[in-house]
Structures are given as C-alpha cells and as structure tokens.
Protein backbone atom coordinates (compact mmCIF):
# COMPACT_ATOMS: atom_id res chain seq x y z
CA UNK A 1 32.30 -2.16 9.01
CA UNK A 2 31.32 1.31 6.98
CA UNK A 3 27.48 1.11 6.86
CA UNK A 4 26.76 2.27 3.11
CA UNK A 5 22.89 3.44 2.59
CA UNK A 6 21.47 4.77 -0.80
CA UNK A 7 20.69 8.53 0.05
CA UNK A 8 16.54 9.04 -0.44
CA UNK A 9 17.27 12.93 -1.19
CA UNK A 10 19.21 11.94 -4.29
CA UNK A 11 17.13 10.08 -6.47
CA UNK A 12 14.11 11.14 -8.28
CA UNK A 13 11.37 8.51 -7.69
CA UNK A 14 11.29 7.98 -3.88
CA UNK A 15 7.24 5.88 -4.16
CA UNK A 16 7.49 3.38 -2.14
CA UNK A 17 4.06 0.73 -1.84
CA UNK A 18 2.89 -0.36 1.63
CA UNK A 19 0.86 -3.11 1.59
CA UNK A 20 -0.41 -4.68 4.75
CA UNK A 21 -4.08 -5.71 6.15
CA UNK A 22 -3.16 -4.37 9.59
CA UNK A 23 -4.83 -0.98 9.29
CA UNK A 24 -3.18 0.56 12.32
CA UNK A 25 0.41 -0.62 11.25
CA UNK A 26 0.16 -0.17 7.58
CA UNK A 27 -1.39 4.02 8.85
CA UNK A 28 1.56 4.47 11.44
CA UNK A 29 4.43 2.90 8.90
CA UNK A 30 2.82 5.15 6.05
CA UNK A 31 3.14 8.16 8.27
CA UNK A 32 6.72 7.14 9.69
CA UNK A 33 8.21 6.55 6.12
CA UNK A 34 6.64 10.03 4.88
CA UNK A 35 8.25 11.40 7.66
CA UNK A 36 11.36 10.19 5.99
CA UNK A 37 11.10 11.64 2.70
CA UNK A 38 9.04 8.77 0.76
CA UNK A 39 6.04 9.07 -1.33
CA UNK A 40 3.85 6.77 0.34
CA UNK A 41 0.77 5.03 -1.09
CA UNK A 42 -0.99 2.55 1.01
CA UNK A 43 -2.86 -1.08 0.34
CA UNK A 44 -4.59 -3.50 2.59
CA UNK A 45 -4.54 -6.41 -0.15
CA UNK A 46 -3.00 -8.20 -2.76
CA UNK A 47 -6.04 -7.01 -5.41
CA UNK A 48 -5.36 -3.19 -4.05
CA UNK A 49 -1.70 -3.58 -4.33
CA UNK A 50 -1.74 -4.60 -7.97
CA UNK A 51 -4.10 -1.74 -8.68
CA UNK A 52 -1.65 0.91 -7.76
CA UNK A 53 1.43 -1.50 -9.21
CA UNK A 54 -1.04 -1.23 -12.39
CA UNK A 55 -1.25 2.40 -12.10
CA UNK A 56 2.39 3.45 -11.40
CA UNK A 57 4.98 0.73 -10.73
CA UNK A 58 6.90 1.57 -6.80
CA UNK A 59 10.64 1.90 -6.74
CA UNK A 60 10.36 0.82 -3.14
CA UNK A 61 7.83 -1.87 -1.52
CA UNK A 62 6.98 -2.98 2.20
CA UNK A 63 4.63 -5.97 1.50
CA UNK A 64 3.30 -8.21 4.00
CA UNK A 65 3.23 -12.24 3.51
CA UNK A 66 0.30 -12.78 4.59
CA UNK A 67 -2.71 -10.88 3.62
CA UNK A 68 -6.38 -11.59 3.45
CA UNK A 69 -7.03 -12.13 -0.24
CA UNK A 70 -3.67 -13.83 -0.86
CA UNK A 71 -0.07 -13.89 -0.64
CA UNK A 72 2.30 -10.95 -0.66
CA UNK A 73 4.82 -12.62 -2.68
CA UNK A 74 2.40 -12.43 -5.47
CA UNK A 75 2.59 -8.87 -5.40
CA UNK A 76 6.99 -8.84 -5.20
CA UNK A 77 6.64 -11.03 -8.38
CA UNK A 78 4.41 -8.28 -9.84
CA UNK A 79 6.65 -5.35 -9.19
CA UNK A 80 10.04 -7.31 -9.94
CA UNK A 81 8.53 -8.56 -13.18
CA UNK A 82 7.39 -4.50 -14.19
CA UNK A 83 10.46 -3.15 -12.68
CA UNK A 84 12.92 -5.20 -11.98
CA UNK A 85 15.31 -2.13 -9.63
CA UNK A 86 12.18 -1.97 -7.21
CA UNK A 87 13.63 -2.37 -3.93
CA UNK A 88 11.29 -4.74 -2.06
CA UNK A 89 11.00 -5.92 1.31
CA UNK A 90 8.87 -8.83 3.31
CA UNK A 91 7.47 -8.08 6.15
CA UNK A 92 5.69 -11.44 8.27
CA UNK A 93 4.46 -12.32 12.12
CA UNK A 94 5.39 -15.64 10.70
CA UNK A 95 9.39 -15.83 9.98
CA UNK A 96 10.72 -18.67 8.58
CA UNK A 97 13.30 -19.54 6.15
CA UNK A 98 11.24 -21.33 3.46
CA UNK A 99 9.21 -18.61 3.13
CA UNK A 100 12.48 -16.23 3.22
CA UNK A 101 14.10 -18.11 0.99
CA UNK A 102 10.68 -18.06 -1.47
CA UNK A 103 10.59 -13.84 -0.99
CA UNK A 104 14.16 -13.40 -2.07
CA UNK A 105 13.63 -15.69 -4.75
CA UNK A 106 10.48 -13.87 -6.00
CA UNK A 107 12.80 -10.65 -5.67
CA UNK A 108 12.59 -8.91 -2.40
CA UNK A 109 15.70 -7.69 -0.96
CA UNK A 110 15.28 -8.48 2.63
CA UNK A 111 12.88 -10.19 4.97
CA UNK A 112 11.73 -8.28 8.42
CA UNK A 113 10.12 -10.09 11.22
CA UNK A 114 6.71 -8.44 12.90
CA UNK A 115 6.86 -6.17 14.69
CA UNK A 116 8.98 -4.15 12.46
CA UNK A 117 9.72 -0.65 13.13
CA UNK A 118 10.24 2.43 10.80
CA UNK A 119 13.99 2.66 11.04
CA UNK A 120 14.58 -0.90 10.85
CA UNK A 121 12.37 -1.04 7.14
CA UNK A 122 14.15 2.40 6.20
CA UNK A 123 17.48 0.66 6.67
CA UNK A 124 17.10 -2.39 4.84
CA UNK A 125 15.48 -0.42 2.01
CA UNK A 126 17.97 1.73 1.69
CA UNK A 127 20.93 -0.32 2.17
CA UNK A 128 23.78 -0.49 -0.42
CA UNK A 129 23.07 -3.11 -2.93
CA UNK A 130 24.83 -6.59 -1.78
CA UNK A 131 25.30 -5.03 1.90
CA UNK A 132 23.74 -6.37 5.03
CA UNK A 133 22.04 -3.98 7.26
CA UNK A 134 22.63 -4.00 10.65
CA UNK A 135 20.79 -6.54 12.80
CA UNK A 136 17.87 -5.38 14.43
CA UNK A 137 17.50 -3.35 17.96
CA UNK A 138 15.05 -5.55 18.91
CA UNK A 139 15.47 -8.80 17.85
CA UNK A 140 13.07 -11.97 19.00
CA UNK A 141 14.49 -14.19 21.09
CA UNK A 142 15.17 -18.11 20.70
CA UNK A 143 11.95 -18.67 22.66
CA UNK A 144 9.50 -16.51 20.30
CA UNK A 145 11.39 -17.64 17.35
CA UNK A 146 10.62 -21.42 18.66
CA UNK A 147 6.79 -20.80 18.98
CA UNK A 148 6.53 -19.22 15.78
CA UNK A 149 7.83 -21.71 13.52
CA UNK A 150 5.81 -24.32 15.32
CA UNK A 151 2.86 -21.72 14.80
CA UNK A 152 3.70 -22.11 10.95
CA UNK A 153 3.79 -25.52 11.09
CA UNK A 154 0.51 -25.98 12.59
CA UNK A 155 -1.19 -23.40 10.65
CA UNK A 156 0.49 -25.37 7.29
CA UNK A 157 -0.80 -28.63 8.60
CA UNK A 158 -4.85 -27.25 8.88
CA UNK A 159 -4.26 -26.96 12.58
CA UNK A 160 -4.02 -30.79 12.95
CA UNK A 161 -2.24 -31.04 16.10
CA UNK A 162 -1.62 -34.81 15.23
CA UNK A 163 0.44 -33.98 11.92
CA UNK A 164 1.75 -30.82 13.34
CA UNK A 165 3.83 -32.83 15.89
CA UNK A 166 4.36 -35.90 13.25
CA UNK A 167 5.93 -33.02 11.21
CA UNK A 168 8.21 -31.44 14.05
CA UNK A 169 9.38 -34.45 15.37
CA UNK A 170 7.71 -34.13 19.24
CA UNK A 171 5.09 -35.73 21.13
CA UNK A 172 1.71 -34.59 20.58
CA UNK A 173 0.84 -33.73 23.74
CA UNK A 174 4.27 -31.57 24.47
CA UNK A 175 2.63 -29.70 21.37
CA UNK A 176 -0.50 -29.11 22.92
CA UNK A 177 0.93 -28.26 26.18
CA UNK A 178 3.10 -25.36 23.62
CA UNK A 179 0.14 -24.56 21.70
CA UNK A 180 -1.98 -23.76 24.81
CA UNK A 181 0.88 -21.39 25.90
CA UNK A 182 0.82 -18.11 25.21
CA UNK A 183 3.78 -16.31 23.45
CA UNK A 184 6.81 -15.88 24.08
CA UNK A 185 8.21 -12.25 24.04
C-alpha cells in the first residue's frame, strides 16, 4: 500500500487553526506543526475560533470536541460552510463513533483520539483525499477504549450512575466498581 500525502511545500495557503482549551497541548501542537511548515494560529474556544475563522478562513483545522464554551463541531460546520476544501480534523479524550460519525458529517476529514501526537495530526491532514492514513503508533487498547465510552455514557447521562448502567446494559454496582477505577492505559 503506496502511502500518498499532499506535499505542504507545494501549496500556497498552508494556515492551519488549532483550537483546543488545553493550553499546554494546544502551545506544544502549535509549535510542533510550525515546525512542519504550517502557519499556525491558536484558539482555546469555540467564540475565539470563529473570530479568526471570521478574520481569515483556515485551509487546515485541528479542533477539539469538547471545549469550554461549546462544541468543536460547531466550529468544523463554520469552516466547511466558508470553505468547503478546509481540511479538518477532530481531536477528543472522548472517542466514540456517534460523535465520529457527527464530525465527519459536519465535514472533518478524520477523527484522532487524545493523546494525539504531531505526526499522527500531520498525517491525517495531509493524507491524499479518499486515502486512509496509517493507523496510529500508539493506539489505546481494548481496556482504555472500554472505560472511555462508559466515561461518555455517564457523562451523557448527568453522571447518574443508575441510568448510566440502565443505558450500557450492566449492573449498577459493576459500574461503580469501573467508575471508581482508575484508567486504563
């Protein structure tokens, strides 16, 4: 399998939007994806984010799902309906295919699991268009994958533990027992 990428140093408008409430991530990705030849320009929220869409539409985007004042697929709808080429990717502690599903919907081309690194965003941006990129270096494992969906759930359901397990199908206190736990790596 030939891995095809879209080469940065050819095209004209490399700005690519980071948008992420994680100061220390959102710093060290901005830095990373300079490093690679992007013009980066940085947001913590979805209000900042569509202040600098406002200003000068990306070509590229690394949003997060969740933010503080919002959702991040409010700001891929944004740039997809402004510029509808922008290259956008989800980034989320909180994978799941609903929400997947809702970001590729809303336009983004690709969905990253936290903790993402710089190489593994740089490749799915940059990948040919209808190509997969490679699977992740890291990936999680069954275990964390497991805890984070029921993490979803529970954070969906208001943190009722009753519904939560009603929901997933298990005992309430074997969801307790899972909840007190701490994560999985």
């Amino acid at each position: 399998m030939a891995d095809e990428f879209i080469d940065l140093k050819t095209l004209e408008d490399r700005s690519l939007l980071i948008v992420d409430d994680d100061t220390p991530f959102r710093t060290r990705l901005g830095r990373a994806m300079e490093a690679r030849g992007f013009d980066v320009v940085l947001a913590e929220s979805v209000g900042e984010a569509k202040s600098e869409i406002t200003r000068a539409v990306p070509a590229f985007a690394v949003v997060d799902l969740r933010l503080e004042d919002g959702n991040g697929l409010d700001v891929v709808q944004r740039i997809q309906d402004q510029r509808p080429e922008a290259r956008v990717i989800v980034l989320t502690g909180y994978g799941n295919i609903t929400t997947a599903v809702a970001a590729v919907k809303r336009g983004a081309i690709d969905y990253l699991a936290k903790p993402a690194d710089a190489d593994d965003v740089e490749r799915a941006l940059l990948s040919a268009n209808g190509d997969l990129p490679p699977p992740p270096e890291n990936p999680m494992s069954a275990d964390r994958v497991r805890w984070e969906h029921i993490q979803r759930v529970y954070e969906l359901c208001g943190k009722n533990v009753s519904e939560t397990a009603r929901r997933l199908n298990m005992h309430r206190r074997t969801l307790q027992r899972i909840l007190a736990k701490r994560a999985p790596r």
